[in-house]
PDB file of N, CA and C in Angstrom:
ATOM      1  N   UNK A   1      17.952 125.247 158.663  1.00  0.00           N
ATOM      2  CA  UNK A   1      18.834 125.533 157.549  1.00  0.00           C
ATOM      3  C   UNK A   1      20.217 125.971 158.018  1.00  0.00           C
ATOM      4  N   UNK A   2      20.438 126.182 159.367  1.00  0.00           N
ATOM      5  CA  UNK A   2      21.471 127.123 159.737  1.00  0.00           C
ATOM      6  C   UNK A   2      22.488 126.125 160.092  1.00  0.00           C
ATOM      7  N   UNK A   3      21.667 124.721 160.540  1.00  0.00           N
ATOM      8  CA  UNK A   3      22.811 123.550 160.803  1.00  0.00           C
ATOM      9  C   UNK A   3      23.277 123.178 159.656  1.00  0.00           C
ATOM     10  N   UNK A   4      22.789 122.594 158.915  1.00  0.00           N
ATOM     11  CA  UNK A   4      22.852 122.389 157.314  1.00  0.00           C
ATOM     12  C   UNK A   4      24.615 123.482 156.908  1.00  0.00           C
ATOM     13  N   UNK A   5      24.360 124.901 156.974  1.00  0.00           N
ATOM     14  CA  UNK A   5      25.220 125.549 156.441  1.00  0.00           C
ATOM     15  C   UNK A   5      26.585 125.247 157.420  1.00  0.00           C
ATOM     16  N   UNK A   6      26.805 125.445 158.374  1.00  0.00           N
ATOM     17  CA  UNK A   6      27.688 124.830 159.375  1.00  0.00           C
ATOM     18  C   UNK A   6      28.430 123.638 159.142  1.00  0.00           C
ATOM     19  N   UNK A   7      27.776 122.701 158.736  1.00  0.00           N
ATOM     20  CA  UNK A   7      28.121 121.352 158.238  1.00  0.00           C
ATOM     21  C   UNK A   7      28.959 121.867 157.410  1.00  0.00           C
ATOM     22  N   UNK A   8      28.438 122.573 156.405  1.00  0.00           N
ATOM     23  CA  UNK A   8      29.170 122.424 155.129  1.00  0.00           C
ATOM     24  C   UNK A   8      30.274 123.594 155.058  1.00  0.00           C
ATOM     25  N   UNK A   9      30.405 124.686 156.274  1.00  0.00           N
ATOM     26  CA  UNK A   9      31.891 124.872 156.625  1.00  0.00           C
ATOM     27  C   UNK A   9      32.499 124.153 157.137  1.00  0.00           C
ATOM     28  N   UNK A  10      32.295 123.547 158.120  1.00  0.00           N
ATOM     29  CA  UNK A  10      33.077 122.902 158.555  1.00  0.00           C
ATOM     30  C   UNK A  10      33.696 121.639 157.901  1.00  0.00           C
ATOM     31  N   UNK A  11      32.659 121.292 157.046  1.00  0.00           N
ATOM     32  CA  UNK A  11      33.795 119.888 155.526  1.00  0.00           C
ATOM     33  C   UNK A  11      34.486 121.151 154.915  1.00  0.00           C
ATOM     34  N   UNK A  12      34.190 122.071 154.308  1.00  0.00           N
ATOM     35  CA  UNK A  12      35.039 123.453 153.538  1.00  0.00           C
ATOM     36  C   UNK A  12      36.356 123.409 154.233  1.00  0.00           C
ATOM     37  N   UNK A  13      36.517 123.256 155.434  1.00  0.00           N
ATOM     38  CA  UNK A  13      37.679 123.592 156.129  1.00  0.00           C
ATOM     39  C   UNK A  13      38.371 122.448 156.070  1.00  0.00           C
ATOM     40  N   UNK A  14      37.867 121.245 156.186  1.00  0.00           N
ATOM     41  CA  UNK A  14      38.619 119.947 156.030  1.00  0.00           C
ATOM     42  C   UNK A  14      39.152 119.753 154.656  1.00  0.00           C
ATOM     43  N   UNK A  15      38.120 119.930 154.183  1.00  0.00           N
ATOM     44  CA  UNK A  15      38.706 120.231 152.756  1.00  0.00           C
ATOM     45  C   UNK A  15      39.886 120.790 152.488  1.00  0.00           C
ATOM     46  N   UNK A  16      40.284 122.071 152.640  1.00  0.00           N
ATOM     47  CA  UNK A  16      41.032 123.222 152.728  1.00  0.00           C
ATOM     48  C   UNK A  16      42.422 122.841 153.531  1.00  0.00           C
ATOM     49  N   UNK A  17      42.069 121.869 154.717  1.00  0.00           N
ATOM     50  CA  UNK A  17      43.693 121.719 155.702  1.00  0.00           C
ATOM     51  C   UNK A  17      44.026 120.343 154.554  1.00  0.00           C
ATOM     52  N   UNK A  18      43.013 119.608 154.456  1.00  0.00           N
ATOM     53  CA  UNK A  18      43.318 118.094 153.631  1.00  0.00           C
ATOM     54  C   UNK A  18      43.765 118.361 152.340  1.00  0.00           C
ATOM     55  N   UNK A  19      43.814 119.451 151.992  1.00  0.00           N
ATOM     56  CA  UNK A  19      44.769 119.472 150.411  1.00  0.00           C
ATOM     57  C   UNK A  19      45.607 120.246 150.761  1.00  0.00           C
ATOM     58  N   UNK A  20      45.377 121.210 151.735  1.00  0.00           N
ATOM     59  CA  UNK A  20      46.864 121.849 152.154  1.00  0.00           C
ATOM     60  C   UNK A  20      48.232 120.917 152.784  1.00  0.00           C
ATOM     61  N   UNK A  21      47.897 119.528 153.419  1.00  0.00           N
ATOM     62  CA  UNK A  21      48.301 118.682 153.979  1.00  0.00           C
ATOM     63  C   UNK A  21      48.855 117.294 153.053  1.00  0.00           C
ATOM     64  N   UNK A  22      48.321 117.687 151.624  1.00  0.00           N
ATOM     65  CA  UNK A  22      48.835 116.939 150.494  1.00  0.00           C
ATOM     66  C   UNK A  22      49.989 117.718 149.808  1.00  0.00           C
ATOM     67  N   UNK A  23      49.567 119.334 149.577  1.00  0.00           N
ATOM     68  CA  UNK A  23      51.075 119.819 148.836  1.00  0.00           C
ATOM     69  C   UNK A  23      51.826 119.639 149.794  1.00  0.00           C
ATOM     70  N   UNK A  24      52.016 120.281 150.772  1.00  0.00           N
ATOM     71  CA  UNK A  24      52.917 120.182 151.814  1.00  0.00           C
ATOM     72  C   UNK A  24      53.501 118.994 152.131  1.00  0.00           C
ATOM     73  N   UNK A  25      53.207 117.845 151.975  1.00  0.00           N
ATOM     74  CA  UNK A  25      53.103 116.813 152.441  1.00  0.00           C
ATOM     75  C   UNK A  25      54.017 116.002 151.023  1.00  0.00           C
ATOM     76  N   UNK A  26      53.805 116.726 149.894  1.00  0.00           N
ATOM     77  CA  UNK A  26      54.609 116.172 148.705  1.00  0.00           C
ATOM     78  C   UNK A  26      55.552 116.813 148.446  1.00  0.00           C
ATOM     79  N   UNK A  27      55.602 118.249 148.596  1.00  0.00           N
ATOM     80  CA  UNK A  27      56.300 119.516 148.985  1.00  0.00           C
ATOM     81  C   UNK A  27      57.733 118.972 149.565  1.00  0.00           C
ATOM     82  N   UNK A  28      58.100 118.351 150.906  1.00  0.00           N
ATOM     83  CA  UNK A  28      58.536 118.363 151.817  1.00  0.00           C
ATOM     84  C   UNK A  28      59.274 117.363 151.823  1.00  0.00           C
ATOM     85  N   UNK A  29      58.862 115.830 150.646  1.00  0.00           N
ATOM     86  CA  UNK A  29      59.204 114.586 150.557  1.00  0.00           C
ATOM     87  C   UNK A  29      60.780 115.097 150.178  1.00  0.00           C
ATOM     88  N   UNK A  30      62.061 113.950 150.504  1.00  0.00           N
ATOM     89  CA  UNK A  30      63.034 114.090 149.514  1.00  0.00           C
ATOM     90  C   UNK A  30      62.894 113.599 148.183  1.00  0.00           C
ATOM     91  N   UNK A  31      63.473 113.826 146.981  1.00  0.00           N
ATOM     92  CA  UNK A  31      63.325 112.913 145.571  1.00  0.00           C
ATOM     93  C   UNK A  31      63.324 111.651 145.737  1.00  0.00           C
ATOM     94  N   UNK A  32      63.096 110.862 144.773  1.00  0.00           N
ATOM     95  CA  UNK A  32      63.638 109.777 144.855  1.00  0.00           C
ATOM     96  C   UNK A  32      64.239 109.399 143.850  1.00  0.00           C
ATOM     97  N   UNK A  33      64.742 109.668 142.938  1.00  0.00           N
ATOM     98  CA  UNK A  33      65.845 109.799 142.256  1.00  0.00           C
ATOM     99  C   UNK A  33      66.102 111.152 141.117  1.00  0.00           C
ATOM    100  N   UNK A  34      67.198 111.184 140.936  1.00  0.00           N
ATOM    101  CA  UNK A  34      67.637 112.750 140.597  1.00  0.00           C
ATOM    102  C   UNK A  34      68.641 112.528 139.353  1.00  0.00           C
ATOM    103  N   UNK A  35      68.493 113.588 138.315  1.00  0.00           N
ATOM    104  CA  UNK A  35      69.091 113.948 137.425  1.00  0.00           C
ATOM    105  C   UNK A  35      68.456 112.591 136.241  1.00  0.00           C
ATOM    106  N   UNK A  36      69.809 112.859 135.199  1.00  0.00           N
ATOM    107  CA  UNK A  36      69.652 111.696 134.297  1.00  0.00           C
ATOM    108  C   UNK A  36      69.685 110.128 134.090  1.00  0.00           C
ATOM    109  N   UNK A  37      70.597 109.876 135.639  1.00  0.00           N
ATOM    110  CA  UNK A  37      70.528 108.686 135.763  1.00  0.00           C
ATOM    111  C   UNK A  37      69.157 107.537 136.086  1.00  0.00           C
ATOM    112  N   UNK A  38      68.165 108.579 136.553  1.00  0.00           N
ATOM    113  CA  UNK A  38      66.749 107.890 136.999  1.00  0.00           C
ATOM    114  C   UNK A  38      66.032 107.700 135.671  1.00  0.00           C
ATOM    115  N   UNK A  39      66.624 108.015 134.236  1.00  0.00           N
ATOM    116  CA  UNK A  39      65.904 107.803 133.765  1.00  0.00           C
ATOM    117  C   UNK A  39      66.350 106.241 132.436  1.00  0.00           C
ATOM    118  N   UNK A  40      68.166 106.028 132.632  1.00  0.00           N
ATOM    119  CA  UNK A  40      68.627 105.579 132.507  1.00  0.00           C
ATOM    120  C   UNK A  40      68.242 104.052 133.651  1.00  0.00           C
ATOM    121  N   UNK A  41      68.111 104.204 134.343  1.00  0.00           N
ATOM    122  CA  UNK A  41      68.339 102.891 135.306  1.00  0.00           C
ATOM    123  C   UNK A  41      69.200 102.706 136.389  1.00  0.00           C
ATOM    124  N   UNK A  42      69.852 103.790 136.472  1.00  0.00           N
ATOM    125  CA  UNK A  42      71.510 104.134 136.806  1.00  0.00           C
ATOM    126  C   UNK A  42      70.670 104.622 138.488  1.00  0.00           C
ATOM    127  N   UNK A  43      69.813 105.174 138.925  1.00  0.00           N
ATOM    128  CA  UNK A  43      69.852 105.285 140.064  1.00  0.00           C
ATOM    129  C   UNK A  43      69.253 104.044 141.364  1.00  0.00           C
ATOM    130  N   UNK A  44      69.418 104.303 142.494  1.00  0.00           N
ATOM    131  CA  UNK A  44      69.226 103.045 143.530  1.00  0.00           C
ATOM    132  C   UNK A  44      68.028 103.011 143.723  1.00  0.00           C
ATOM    133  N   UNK A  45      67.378 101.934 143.370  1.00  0.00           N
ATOM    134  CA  UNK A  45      65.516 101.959 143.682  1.00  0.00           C
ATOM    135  C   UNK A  45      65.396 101.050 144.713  1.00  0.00           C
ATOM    136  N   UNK A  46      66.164 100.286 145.652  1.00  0.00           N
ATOM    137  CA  UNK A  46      65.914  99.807 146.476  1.00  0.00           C
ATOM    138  C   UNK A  46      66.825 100.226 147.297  1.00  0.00           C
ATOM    139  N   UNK A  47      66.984 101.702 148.047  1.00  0.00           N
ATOM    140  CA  UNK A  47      67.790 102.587 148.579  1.00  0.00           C
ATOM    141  C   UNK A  47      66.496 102.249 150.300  1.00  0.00           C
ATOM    142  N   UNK A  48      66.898 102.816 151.212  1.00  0.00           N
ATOM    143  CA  UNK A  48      66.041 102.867 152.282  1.00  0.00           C
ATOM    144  C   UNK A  48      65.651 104.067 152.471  1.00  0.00           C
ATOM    145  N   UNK A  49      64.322 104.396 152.878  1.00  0.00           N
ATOM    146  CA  UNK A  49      63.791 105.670 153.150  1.00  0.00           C
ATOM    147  C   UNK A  49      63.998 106.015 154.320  1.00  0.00           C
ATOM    148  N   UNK A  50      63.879 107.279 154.918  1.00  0.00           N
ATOM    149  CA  UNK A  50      63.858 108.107 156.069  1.00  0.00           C
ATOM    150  C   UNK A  50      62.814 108.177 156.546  1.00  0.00           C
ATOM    151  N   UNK A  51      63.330 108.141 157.608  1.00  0.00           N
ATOM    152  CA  UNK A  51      61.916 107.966 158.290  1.00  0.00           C
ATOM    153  C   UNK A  51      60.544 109.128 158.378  1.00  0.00           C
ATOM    154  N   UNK A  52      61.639 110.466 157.861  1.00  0.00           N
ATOM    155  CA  UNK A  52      60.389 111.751 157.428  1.00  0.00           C
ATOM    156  C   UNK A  52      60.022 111.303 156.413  1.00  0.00           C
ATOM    157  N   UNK A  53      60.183 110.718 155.744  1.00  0.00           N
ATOM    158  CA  UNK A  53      59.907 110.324 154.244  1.00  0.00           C
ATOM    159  C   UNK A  53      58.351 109.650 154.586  1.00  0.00           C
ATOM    160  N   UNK A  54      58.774 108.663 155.252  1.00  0.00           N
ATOM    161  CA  UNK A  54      57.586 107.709 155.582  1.00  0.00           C
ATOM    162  C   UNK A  54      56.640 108.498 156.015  1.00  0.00           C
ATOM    163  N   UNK A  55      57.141 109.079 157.488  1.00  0.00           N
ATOM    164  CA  UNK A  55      55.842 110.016 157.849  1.00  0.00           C
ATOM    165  C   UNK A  55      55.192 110.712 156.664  1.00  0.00           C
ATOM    166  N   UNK A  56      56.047 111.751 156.293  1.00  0.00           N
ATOM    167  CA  UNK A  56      55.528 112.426 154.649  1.00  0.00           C
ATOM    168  C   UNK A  56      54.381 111.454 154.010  1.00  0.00           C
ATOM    169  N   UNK A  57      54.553 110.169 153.846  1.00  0.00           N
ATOM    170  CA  UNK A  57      53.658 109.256 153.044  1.00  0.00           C
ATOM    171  C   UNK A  57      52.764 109.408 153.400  1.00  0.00           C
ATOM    172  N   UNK A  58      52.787 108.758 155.041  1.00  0.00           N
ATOM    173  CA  UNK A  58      51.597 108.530 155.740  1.00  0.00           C
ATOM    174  C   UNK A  58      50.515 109.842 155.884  1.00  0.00           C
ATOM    175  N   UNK A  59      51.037 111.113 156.064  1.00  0.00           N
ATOM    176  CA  UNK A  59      50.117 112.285 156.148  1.00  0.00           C
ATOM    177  C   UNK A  59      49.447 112.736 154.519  1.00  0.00           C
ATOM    178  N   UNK A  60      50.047 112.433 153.955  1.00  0.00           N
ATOM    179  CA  UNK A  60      49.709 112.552 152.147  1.00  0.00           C
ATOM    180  C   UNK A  60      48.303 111.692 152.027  1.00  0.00           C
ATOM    181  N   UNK A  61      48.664 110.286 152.588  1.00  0.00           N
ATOM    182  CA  UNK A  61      47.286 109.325 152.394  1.00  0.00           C
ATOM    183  C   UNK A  61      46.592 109.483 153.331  1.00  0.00           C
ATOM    184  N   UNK A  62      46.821 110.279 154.282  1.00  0.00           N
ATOM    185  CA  UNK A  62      45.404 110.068 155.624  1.00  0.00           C
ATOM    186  C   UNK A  62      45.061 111.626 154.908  1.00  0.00           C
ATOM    187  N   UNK A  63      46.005 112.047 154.505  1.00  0.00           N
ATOM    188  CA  UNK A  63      44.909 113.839 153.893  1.00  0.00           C
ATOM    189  C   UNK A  63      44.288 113.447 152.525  1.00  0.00           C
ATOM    190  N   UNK A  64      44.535 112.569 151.747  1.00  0.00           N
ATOM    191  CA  UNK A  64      43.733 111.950 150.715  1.00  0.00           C
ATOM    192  C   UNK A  64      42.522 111.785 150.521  1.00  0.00           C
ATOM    193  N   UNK A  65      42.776 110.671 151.816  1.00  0.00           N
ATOM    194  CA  UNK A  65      41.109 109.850 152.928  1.00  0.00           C
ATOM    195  C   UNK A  65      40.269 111.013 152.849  1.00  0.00           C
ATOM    196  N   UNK A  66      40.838 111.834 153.847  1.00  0.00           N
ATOM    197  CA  UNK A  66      40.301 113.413 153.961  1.00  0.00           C
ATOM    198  C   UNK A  66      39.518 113.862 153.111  1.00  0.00           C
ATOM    199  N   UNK A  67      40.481 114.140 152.097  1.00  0.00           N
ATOM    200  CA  UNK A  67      39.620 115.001 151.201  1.00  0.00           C
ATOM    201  C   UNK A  67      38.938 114.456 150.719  1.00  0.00           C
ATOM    202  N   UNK A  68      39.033 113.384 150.070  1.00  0.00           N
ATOM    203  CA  UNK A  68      37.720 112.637 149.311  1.00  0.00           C
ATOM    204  C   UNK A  68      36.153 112.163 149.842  1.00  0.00           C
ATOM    205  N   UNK A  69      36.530 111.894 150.963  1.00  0.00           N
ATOM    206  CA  UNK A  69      35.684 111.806 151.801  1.00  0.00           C
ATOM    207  C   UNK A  69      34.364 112.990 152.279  1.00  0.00           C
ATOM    208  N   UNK A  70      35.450 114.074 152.778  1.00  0.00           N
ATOM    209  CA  UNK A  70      34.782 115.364 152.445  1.00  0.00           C
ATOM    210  C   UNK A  70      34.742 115.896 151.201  1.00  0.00           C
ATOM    211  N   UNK A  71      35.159 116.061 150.134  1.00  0.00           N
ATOM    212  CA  UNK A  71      34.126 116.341 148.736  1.00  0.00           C
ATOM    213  C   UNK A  71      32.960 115.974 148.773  1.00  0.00           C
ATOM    214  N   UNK A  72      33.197 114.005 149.210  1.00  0.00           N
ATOM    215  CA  UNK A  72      31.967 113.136 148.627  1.00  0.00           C
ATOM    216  C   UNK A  72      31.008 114.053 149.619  1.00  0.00           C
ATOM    217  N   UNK A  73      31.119 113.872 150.975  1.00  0.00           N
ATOM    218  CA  UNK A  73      30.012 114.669 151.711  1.00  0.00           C
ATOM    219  C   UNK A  73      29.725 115.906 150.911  1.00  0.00           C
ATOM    220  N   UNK A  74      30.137 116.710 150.599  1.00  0.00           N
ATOM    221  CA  UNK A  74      29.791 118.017 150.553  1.00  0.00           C
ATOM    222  C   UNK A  74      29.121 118.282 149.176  1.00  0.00           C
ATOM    223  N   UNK A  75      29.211 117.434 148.347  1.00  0.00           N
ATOM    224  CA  UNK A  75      28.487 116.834 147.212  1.00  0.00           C
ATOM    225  C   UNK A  75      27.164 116.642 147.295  1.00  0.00           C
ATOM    226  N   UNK A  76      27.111 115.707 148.461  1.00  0.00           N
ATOM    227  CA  UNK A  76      25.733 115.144 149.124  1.00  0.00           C
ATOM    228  C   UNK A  76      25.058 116.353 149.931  1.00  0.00           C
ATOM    229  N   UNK A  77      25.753 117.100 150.413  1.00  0.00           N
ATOM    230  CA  UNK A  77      25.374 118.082 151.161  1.00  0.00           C
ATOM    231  C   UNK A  77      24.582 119.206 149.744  1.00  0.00           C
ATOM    232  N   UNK A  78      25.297 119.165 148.868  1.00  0.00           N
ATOM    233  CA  UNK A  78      25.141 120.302 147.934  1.00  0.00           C
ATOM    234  C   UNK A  78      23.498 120.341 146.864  1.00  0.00           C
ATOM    235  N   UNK A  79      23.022 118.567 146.925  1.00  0.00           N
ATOM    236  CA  UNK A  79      22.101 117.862 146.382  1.00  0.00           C
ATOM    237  C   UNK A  79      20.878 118.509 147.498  1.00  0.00           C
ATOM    238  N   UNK A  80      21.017 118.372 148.632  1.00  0.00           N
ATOM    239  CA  UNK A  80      19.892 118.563 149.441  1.00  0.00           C
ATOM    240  C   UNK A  80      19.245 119.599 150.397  1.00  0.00           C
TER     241      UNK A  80
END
């Protein structure tokens, strides 16, 4: 039983960095468009991103993976 509980800190914690790694991670993005003109049409939607930007993306969807992944486990873990 003692491995069992272990398991399921250790998804707890993945859990825990993998949504901490989503605010932060959306937190940190620049806008992509601002004020009244974004809602008008008036701002540049085919502007080029930065390259933190991108990274930003990329850590948002691999902490996504993350978390869902570990819920689903810990779900399964929680059944048995």
């Amino acid at each position: 039983m003692g491995n069992i509980a272990t398991i399921r800190n250790v998804f707890t914690a993945i859990v825990f960095v993998s949504a901490m790694g989503i605010i932060i991670g959306y937190l940190f993005q620049s806008p992509k468009a601002t004020g009244l003109g974004a809602i008008s049409g008036n701002a540049t939607v085919f502007k080029s991103r930065k390259p933190i930007d991108a990274f930003y993306d990329k850590v948002i969807v691999t902490s996504a993976i993350l978390f869902g992944i570990s819920v689903f486990i810990l779900a399964i873990l929680r059944q048995g």
